[in-house]
C-alpha atoms as a PDB file:
ATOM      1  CA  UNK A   1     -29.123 -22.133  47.235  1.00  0.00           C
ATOM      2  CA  UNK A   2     -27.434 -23.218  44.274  1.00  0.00           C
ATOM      3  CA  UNK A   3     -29.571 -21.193  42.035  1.00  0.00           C
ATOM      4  CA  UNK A   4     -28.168 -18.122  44.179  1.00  0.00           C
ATOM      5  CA  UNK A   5     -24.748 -18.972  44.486  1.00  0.00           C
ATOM      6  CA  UNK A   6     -24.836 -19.577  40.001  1.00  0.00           C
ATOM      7  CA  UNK A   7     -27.059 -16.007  39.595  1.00  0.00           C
ATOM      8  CA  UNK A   8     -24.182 -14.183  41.761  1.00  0.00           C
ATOM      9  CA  UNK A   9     -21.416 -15.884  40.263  1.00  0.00           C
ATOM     10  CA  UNK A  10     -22.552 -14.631  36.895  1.00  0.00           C
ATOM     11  CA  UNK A  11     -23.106 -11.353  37.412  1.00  0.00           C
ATOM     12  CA  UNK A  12     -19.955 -11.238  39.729  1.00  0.00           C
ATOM     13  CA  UNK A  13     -18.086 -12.318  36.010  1.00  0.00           C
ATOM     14  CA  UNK A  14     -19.895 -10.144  34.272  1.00  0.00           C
ATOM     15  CA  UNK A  15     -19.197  -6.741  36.173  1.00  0.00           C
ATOM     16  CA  UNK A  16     -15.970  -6.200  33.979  1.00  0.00           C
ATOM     17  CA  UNK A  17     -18.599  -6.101  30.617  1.00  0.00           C
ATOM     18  CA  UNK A  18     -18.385  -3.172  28.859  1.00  0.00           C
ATOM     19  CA  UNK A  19     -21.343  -1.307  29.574  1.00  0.00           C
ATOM     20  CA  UNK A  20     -38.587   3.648  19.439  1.00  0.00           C
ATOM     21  CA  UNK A  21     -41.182   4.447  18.988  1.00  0.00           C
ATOM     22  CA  UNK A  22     -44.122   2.249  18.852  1.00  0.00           C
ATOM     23  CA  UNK A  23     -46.111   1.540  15.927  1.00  0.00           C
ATOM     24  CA  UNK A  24     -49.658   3.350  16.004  1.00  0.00           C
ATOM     25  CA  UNK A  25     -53.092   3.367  14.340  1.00  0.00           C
ATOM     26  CA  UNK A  26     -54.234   6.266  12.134  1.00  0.00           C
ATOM     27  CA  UNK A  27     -58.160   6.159  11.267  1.00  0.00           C
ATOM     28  CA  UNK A  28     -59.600   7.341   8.303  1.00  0.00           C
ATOM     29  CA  UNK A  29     -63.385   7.999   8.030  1.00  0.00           C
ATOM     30  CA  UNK A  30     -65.421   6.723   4.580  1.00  0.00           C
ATOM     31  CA  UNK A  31     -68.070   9.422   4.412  1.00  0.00           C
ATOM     32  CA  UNK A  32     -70.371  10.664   1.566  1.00  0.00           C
ATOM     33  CA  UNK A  33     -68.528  11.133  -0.915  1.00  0.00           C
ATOM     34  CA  UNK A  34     -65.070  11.330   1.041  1.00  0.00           C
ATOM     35  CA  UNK A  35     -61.930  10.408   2.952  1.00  0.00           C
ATOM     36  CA  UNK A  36     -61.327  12.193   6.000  1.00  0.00           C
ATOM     37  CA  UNK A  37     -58.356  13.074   6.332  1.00  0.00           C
ATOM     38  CA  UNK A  38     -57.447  12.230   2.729  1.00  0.00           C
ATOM     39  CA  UNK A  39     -54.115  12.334   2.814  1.00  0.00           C
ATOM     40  CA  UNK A  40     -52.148  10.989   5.699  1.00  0.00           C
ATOM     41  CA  UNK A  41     -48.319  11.003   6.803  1.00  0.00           C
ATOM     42  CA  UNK A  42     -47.762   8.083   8.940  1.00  0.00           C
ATOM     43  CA  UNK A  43     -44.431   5.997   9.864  1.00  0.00           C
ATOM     44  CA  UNK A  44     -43.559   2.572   8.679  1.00  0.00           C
ATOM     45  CA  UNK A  45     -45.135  -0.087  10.704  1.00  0.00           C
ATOM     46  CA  UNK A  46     -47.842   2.142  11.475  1.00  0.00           C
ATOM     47  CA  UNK A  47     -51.680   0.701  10.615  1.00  0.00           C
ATOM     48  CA  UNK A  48     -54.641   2.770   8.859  1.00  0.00           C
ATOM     49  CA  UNK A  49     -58.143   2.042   9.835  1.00  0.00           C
ATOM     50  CA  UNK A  50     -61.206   2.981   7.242  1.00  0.00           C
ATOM     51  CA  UNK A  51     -64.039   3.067   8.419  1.00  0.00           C
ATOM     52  CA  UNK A  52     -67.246   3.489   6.557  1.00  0.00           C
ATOM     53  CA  UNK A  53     -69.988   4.169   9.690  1.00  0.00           C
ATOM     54  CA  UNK A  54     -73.476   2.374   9.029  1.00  0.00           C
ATOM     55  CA  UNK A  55     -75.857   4.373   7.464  1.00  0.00           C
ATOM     56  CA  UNK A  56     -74.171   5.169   4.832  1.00  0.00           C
ATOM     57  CA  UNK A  57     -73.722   4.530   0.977  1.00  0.00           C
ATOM     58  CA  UNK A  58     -71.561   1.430  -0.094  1.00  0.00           C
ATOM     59  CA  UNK A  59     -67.720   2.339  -0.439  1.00  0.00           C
ATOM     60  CA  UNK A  60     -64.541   0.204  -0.486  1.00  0.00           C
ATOM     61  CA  UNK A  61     -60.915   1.457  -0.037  1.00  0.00           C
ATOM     62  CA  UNK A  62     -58.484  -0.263  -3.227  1.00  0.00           C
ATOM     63  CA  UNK A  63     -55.120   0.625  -3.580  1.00  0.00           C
ATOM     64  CA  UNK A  64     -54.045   2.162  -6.852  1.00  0.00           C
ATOM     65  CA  UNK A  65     -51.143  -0.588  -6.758  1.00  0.00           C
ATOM     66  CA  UNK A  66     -53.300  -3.907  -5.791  1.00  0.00           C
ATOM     67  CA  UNK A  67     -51.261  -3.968  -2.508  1.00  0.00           C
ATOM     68  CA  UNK A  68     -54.584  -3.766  -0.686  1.00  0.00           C
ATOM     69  CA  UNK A  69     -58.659  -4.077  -0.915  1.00  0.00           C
ATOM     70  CA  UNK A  70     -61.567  -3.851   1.165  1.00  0.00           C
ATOM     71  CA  UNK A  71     -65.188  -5.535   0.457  1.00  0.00           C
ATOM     72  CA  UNK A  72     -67.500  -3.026  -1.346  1.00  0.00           C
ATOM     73  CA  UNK A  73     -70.188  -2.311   1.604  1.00  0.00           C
ATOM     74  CA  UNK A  74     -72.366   0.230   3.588  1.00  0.00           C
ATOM     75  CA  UNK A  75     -70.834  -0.427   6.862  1.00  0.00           C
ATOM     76  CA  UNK A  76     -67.557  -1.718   7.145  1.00  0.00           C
ATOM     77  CA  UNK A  77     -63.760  -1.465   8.949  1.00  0.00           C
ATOM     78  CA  UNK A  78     -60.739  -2.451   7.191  1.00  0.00           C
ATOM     79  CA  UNK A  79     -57.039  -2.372   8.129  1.00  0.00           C
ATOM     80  CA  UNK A  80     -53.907  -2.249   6.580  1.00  0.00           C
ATOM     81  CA  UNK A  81     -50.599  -2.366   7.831  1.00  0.00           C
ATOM     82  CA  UNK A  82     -47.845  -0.532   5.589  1.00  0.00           C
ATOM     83  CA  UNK A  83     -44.385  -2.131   5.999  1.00  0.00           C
ATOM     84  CA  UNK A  84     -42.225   0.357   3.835  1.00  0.00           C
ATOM     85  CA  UNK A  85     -41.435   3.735   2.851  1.00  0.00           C
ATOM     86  CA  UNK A  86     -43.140   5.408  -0.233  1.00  0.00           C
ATOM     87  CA  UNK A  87     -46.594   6.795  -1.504  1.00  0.00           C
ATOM     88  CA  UNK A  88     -49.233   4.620  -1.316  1.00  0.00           C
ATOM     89  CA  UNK A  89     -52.560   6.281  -3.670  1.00  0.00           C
ATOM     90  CA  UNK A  90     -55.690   4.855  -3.292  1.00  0.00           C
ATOM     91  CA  UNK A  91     -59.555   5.066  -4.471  1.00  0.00           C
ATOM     92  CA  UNK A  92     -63.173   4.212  -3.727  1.00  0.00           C
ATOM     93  CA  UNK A  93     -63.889   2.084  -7.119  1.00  0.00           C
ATOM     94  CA  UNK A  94     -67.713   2.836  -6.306  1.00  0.00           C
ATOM     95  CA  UNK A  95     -66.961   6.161  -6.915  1.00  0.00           C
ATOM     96  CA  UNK A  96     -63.976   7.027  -8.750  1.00  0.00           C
ATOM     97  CA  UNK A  97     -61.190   5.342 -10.345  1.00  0.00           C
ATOM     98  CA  UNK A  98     -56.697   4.635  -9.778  1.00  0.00           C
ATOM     99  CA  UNK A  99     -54.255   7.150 -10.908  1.00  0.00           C
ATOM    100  CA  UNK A 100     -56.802  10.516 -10.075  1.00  0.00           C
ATOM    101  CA  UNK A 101     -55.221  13.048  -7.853  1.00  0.00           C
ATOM    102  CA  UNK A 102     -56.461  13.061  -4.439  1.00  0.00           C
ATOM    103  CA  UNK A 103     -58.392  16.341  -4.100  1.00  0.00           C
ATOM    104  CA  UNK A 104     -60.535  14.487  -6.763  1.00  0.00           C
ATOM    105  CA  UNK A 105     -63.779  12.384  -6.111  1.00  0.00           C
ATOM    106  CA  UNK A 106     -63.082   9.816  -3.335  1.00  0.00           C
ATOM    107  CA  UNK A 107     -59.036   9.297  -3.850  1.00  0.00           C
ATOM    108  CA  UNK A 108     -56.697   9.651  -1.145  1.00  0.00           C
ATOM    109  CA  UNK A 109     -53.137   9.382  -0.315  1.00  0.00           C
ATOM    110  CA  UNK A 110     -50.496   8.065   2.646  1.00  0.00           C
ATOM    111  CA  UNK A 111     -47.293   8.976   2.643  1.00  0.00           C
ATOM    112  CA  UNK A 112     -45.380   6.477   4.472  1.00  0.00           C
ATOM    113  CA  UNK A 113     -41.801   8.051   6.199  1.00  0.00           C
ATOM    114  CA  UNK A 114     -38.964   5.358   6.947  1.00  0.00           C
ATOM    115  CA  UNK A 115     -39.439   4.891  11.050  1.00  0.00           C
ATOM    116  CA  UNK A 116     -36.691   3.793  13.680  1.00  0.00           C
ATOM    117  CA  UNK A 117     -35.814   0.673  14.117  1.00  0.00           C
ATOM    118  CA  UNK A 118     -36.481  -0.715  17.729  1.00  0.00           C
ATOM    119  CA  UNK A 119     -33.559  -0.525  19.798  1.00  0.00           C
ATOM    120  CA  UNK A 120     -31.938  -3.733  20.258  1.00  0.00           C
ATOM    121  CA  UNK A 121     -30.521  -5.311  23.540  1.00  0.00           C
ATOM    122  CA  UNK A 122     -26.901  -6.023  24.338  1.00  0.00           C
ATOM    123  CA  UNK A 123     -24.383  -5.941  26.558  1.00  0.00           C
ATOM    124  CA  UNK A 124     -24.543  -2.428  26.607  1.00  0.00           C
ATOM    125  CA  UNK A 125     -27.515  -1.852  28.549  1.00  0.00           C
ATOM    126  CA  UNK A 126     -25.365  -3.340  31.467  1.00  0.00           C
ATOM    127  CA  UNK A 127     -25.549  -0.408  34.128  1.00  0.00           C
ATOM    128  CA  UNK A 128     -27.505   0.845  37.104  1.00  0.00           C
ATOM    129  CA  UNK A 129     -30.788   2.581  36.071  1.00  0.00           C
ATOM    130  CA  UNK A 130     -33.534   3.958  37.921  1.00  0.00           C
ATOM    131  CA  UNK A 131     -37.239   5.540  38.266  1.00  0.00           C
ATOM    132  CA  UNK A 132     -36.280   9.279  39.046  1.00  0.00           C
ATOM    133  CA  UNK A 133     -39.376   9.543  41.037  1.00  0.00           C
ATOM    134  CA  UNK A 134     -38.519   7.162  43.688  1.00  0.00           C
ATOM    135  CA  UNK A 135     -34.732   8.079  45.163  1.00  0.00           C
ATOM    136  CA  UNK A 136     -32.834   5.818  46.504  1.00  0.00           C
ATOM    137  CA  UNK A 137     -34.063   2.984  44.633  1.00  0.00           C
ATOM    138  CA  UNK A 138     -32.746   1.412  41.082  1.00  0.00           C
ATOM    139  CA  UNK A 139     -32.355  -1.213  39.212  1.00  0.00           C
ATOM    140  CA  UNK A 140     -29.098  -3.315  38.768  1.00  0.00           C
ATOM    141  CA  UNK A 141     -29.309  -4.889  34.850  1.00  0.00           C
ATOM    142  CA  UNK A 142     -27.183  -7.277  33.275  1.00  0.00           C
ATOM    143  CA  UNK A 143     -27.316  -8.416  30.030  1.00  0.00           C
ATOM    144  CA  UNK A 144     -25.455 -11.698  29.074  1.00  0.00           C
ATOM    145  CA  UNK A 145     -25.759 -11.880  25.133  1.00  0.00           C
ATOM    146  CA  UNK A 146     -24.356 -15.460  24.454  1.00  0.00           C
ATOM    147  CA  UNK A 147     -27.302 -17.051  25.995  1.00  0.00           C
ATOM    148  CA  UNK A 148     -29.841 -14.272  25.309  1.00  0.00           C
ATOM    149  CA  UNK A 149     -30.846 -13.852  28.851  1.00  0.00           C
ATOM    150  CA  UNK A 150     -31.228 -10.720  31.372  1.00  0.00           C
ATOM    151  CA  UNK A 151     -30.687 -10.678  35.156  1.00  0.00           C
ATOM    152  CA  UNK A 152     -31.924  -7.189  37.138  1.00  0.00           C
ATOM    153  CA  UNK A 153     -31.039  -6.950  41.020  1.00  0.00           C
ATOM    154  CA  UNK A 154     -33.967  -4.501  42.448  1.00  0.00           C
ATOM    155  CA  UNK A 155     -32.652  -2.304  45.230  1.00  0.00           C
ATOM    156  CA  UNK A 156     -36.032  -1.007  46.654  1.00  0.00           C
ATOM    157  CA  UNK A 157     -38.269  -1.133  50.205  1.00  0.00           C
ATOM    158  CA  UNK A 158     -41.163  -3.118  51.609  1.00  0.00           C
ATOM    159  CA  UNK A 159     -44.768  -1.835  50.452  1.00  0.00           C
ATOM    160  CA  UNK A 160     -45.028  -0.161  54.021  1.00  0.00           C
ATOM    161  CA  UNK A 161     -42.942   0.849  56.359  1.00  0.00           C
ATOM    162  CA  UNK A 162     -41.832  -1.578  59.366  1.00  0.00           C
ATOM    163  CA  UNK A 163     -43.190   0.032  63.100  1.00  0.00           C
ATOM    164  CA  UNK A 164     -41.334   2.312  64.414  1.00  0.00           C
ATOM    165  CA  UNK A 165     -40.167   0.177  67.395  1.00  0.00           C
ATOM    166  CA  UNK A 166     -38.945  -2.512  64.590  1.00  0.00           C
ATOM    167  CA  UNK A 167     -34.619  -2.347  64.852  1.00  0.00           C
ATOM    168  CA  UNK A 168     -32.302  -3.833  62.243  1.00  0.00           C
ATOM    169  CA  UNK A 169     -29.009  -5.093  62.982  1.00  0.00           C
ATOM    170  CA  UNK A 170     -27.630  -4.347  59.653  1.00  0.00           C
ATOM    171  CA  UNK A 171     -29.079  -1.721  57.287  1.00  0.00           C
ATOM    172  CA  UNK A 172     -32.799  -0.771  57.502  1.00  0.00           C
ATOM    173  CA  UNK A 173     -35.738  -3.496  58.658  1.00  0.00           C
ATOM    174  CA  UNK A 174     -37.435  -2.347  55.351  1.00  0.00           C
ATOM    175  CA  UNK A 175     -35.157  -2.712  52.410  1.00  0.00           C
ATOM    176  CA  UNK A 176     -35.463  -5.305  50.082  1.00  0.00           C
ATOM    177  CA  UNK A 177     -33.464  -6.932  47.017  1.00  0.00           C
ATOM    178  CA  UNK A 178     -35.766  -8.820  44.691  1.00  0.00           C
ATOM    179  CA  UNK A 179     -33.736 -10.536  41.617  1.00  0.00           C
ATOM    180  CA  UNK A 180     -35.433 -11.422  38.297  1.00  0.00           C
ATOM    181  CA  UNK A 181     -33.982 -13.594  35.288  1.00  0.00           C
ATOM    182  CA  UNK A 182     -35.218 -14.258  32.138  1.00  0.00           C
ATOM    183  CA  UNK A 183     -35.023 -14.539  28.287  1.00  0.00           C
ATOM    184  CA  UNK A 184     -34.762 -11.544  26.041  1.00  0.00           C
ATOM    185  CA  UNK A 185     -35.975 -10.970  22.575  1.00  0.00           C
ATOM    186  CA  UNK A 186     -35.584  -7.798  20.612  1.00  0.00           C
ATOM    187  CA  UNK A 187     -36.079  -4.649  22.619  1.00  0.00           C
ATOM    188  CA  UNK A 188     -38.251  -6.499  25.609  1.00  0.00           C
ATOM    189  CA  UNK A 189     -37.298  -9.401  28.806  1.00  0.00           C
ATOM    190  CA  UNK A 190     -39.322 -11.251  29.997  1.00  0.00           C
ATOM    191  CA  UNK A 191     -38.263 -12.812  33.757  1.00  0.00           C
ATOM    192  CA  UNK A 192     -39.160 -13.902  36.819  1.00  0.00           C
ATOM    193  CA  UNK A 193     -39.242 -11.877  39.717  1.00  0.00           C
ATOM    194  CA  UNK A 194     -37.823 -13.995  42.775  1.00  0.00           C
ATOM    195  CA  UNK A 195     -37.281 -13.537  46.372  1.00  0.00           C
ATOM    196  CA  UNK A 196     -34.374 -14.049  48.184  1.00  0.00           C
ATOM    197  CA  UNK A 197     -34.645 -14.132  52.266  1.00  0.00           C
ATOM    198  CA  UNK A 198     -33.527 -15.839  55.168  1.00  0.00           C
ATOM    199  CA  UNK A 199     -29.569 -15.902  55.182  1.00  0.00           C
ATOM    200  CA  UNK A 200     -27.259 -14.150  57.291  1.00  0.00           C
ATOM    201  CA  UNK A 201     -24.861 -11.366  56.030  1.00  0.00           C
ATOM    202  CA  UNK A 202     -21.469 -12.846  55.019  1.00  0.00           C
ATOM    203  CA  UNK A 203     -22.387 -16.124  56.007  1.00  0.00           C
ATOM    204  CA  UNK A 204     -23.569 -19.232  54.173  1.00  0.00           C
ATOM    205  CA  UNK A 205     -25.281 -20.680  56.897  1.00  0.00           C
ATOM    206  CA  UNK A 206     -28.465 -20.870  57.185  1.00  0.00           C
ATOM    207  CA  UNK A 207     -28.966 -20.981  53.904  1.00  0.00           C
ATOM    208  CA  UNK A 208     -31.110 -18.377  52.386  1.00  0.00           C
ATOM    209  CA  UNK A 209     -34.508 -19.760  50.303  1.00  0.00           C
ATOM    210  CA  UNK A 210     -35.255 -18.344  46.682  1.00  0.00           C
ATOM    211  CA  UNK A 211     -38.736 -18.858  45.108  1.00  0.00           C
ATOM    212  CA  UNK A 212     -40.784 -16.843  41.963  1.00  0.00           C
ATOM    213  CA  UNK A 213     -43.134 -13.707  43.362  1.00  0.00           C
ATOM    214  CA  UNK A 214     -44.449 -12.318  40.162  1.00  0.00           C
ATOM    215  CA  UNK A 215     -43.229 -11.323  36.722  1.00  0.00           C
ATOM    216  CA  UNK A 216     -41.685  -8.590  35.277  1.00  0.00           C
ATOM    217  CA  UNK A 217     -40.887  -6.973  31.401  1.00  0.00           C
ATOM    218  CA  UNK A 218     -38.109  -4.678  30.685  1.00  0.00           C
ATOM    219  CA  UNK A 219     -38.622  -2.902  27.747  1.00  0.00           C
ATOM    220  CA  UNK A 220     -35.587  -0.341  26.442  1.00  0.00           C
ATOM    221  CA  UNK A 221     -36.949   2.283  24.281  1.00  0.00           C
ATOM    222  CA  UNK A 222     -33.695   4.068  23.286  1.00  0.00           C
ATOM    223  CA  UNK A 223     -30.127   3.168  24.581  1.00  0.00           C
ATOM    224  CA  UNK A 224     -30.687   5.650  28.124  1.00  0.00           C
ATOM    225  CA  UNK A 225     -34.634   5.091  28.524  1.00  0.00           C
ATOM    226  CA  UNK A 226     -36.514   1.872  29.390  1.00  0.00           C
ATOM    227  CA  UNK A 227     -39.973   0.671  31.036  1.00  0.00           C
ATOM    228  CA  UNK A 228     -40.002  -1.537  33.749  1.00  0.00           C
ATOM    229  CA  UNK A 229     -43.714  -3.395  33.494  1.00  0.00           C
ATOM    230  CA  UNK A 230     -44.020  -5.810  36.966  1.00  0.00           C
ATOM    231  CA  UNK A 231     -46.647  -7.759  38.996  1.00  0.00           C
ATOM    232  CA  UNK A 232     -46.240  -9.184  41.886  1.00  0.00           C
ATOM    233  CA  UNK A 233     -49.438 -10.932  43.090  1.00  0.00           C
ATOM    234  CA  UNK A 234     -48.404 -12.234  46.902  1.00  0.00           C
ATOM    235  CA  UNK A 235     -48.763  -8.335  47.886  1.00  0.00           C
ATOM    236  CA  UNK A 236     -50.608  -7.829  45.315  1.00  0.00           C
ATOM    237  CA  UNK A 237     -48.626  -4.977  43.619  1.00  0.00           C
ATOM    238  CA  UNK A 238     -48.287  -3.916  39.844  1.00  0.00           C
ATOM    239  CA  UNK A 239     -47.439  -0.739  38.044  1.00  0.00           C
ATOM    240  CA  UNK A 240     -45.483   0.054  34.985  1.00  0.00           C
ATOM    241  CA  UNK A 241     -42.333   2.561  35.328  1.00  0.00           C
ATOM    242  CA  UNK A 242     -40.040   4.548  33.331  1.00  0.00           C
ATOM    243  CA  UNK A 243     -36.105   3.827  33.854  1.00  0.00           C
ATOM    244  CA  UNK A 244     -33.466   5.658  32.869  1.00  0.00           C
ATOM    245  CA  UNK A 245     -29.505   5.738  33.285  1.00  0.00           C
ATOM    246  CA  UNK A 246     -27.668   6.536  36.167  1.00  0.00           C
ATOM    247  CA  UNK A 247     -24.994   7.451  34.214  1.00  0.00           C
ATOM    248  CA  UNK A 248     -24.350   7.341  30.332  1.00  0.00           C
ATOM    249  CA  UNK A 249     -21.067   6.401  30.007  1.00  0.00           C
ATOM    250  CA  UNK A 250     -22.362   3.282  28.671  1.00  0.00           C
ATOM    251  CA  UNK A 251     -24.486   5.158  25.970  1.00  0.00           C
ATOM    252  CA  UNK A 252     -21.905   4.983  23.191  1.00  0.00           C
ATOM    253  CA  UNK A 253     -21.423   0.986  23.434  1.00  0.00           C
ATOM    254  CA  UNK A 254     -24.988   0.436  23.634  1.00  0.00           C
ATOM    255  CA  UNK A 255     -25.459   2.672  20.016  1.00  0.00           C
ATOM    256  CA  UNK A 256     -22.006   0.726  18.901  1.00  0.00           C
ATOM    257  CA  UNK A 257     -23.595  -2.663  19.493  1.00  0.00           C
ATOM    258  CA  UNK A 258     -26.741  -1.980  18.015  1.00  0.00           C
ATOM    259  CA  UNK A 259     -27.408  -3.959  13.937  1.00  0.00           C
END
C-alpha cells in the first residue's frame, strides 16, 4: 500500500510539470576483382559489412587512412563501425593500392553524412499518448528527471471480454489500470509493469495489493512518437506498439529540453 500511496503522490506533484533513427548495417560484397556497391552513402553510427564469399580469390578491405583493416583471406567478413562525418577511401592491397580513385581496380569509397542525435528524455515527454489503433486506450507518462526515473499509468481492458451477464458497479467489469516504474537512460525506460487490484473506489479500506506482472520499454523516437515494447507472462501477452501524442502542446518543451 505504501508503494501506491508514494507512486500517486508523485505523479499527483508532478501534474503541474511542464509538459532517430536507428543505426543500420550496409553490406558490401568482395568479388573478383570488385566492391559491390563501391561507393556507399551511409549515416554516422551506421556499420559496413565486407564480405568476401568462399570460393573466391584472397582480398582484404584497408583503409586509405589506417583507421581500419581486415585479414588478407579467401573467405572472410569484416565490420566496421564509422563514428563521424567525412570520406572514408579504401583499397584491396592484394590488388591495388591507397590514394587511387574508386572506379579504379578494387578501391572504393563511403561517404559518411552527420546523423541525428537520439532524442533524449525529459520532462517534456510528460503527457497522455496513445496507440491510434486501439481507441479508448493510452498511456499516462511521467517523467521525473532529478532521479532519472519514468512512471506510465496504462488505461486499457482485460485480454477478453467479461460474460455478458458480468455487471460492474462502477465503470466497466473489464477495464484495467496497470502502472509501471522504472529507470531511464537516453532515449529508452526500462520498468516494471505492476498490478494494482483489490481496493474500493474512494476508500482506503481494504487495502488494495500491488505486485510486478511483466516488463515493459518505452522507447521515444522523436519528441511526438515513441514504442511501447511489453511482456507480460501471467497471461502470457507481448507485442511491441507505436505511441504517439494526444496532443502536442508539449512538443516545443520537449525540443527546448533536449542537449
Amino acid at each position: 500500500m505504501k508503494r501506491v500511496e508514494q507512486i500517486l503522490m508523485i505523479v499527483s506533484a508532478c501534474i503541474a510539470l511542464p509538459a532517430t533513427a536507428m543505426a543500420a548495417t550496409h553490406e558490401v560484397t568482395v568479388s573478383d576483382d570488385f566492391f559491390s556497391p563501391n561507393d556507399l552513402t551511409i549515416t554516422a553510427g551506421d556499420t559496413v559489412r565486407w564480405v568476401n564469399p568462399a570460393g573466391g580469390m584472397p582480398h582484404d578491405v584497408d583503409a586509405d587512412d589506417g583507421s581500419f583493416s581486415s585479414t588478407t583471406a579467401s573467405a572472410f567478413t569484416f565490420e566496421h563501425t564509422f563514428g563521424s562525418a567525412g570520406e572514408v577511401l579504401y583499397f584491396c592491397s592484394v590488388h591495388s593500392s591507397a590514394g587511387k580513385d574508386r572506379n579504379s581496380f578494387m578501391n572504393g569509397r563511403i561517404v559518411v553524412q552527420a546523423g541525428t542525435p537520439p532524442v533524449q528524455i525529459n520532462a517534456g515527454m510528460n503527457d497522455t499518448w496513445r496507440n491510434v489503433d486501439t481507441r479508448g486506450q493510452g498511456f499516462f507518462v511521467t517523467v521525473f528527471p532529478d532521479i532519472q526515473k519514468m512512471f506510465v499509468g496504462w488505461f486499457t481492458y482485460d485480454v477478453a471480454r467479461p460474460p455478458a451477464d458480468v455487471t460492474a458497479i462502477l465503470g466497466d467489469p473489464g477495464a484495467r489500470w496497470l502502472t509501471a516504474f522504472g529507470p531511464y537512460t537516453g532515449d529508452t525506460a526500462t520498468l516494471d509493469i505492476e498490478l494494482t487490484q483489490g481496493g474500493i473506489f474512494n476508500s482506503g479500506v481494504p487495502a488494495p495489493t500491488q505486485g510486478q506482472d511483466g516488463t515493459m520499454t518505452v522507447k521515444f523516437t522523436s519528441c511526438s512518437e515513441g514504442v511501447v515494447t511489453f511482456n507480460i507472462p501471467s497471461v502470457p501477452v507481448s507485442d511491441t506498439i507505436p505511441i504517439t501524442r494526444v496532443a502536442n502542446d508539449n512538443v516545443p518543451v520537449c525540443e527546448a529540453l533536449q542537449p
